[in-house]
Protein backbone atom coordinates (compact mmCIF):
# COMPACT_ATOMS: atom_id res chain seq x y z
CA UNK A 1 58.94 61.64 83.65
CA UNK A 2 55.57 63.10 83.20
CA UNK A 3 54.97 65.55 80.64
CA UNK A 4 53.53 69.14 81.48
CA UNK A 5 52.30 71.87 79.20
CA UNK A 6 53.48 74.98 79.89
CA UNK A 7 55.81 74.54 83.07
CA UNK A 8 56.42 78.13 83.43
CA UNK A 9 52.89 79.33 84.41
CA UNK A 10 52.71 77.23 87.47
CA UNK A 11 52.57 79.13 90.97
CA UNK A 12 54.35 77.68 93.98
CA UNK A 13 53.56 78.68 97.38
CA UNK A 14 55.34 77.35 100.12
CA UNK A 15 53.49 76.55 102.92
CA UNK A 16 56.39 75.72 105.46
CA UNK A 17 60.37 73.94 105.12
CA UNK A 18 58.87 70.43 103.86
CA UNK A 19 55.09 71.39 102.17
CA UNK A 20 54.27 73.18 99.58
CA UNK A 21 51.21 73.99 97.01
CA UNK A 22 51.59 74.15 93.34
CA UNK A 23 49.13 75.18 90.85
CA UNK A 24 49.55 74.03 87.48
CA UNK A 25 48.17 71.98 84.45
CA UNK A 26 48.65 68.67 83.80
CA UNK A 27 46.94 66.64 80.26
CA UNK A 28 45.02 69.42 80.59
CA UNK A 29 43.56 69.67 83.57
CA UNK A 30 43.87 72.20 85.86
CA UNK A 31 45.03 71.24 89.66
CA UNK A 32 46.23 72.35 93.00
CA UNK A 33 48.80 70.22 94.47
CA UNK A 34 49.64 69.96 97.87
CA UNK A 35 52.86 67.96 98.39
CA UNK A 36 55.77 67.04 100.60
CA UNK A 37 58.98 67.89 99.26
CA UNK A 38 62.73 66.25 100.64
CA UNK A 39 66.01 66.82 99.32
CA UNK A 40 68.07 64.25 97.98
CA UNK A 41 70.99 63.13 99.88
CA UNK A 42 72.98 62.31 96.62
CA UNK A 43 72.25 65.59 94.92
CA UNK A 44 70.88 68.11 96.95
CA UNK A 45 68.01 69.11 95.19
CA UNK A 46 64.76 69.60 96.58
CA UNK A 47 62.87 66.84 94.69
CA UNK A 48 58.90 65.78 95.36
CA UNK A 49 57.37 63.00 97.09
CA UNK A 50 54.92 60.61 97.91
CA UNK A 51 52.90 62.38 100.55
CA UNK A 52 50.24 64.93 98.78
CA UNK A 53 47.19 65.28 97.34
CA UNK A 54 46.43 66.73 93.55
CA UNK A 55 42.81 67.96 93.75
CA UNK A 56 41.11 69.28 90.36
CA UNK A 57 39.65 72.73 89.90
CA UNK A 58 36.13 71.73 91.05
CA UNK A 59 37.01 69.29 94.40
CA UNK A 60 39.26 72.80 95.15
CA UNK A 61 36.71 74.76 94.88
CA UNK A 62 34.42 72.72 97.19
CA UNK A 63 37.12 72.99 99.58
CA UNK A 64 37.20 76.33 99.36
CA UNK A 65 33.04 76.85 99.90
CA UNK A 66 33.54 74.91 103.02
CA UNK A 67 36.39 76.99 104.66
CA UNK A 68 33.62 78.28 107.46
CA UNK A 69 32.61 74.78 108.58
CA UNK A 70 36.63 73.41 108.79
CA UNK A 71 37.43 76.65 110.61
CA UNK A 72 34.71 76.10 113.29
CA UNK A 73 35.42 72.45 113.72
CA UNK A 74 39.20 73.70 114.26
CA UNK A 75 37.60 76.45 116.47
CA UNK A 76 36.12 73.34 118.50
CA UNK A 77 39.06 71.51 118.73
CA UNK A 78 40.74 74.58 120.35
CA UNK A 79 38.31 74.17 122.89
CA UNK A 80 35.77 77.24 121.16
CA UNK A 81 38.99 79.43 120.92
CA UNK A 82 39.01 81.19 117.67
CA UNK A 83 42.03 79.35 115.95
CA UNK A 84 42.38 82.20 113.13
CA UNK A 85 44.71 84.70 112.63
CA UNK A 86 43.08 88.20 112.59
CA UNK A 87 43.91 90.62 109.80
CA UNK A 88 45.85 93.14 111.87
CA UNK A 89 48.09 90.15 113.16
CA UNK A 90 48.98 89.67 109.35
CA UNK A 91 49.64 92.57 108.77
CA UNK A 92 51.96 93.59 111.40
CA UNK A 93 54.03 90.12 110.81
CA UNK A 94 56.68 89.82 107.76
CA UNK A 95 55.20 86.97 105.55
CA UNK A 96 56.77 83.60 105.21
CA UNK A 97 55.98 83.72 101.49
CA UNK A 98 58.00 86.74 101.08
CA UNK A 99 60.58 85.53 102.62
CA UNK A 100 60.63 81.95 101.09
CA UNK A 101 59.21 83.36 97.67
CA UNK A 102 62.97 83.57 95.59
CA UNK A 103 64.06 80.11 96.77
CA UNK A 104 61.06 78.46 95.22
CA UNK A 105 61.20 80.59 92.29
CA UNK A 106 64.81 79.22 91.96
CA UNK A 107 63.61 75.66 92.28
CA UNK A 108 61.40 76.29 89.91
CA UNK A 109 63.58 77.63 87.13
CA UNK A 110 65.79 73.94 88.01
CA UNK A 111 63.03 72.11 87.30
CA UNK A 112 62.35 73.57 84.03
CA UNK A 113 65.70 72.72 82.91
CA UNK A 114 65.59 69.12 83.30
C-alpha cells in the first residue's frame, strides 16, 4: 500500500453516491483527487478505484482560473441557458455535503486504521 504522511489532515468531499474529492499529501506533494469509489462485494467497504484524476496544487489551480471559460462552454451546450445554480437556490436547498458529511468522515477514520 502506498504510504501517506499525515492521513488525518486530508478533507473529503463527496461529490455524489460513487465520486468523491480528496485533498491530501502524498511524498510530499500536495493534491486534489477526484476519484470513483465502489464497495467491495466481499467486505463491504467503500474502497477506491481506477477511474480519477490526482492533479497537483498548481494544474488545480489553473483549473480553478479557468472556471469562467468551462462555465460558458457548459452555458453553450445548454443551448446559452445559464447552467449555474444561483446563490439563493443554494441557499434555500439542504446541502448534500451536510448530509453525506459523517459517512465520509466514518470512512475516513476506517481507512486510518488499516
Amino acid at each position: 500500500m502506498s504510504k501517506r504522511s499525515q492521513p488525518e489532515e486530508d478533507v473529503v468531499i463527496p461529490l455524489d453516491s460513487k465520486k468523491q474529492v480528496t485533498v491530501r499529501k502524498f511524498n510530499n506533494i500536495n493534491l486534489v483527487d477526484i476519484r470513483e469509489f465502489y464497495v467491495d462485494k466481499a467486505s463491504g467497504e467503500k474502497k477506491p478505484g481506477k477511474k480519477g484524476i490526482s492533479l497537483t496544487e498548481e494544474v488545480w489551480k489553473n483549473l480553478i482560473e479557468n472556471k469562467d471559460v468551462i462555465q460558458e462552454a457548459l452555458d453553450n451546450l445548454n443551448g446559452g441557458k445559464k447552467a449555474r445554480i444561483e446563490e439563493a437556490d443554494k441557499e434555500d436547498k439542504p446541502s448534500n455535503k451536510a448530509k453525506k458529511e459523517p459517512k465520509s468522515k466514518e470512512f475516513v477514520e476506517e481507512s486510518e486504521e488499516e
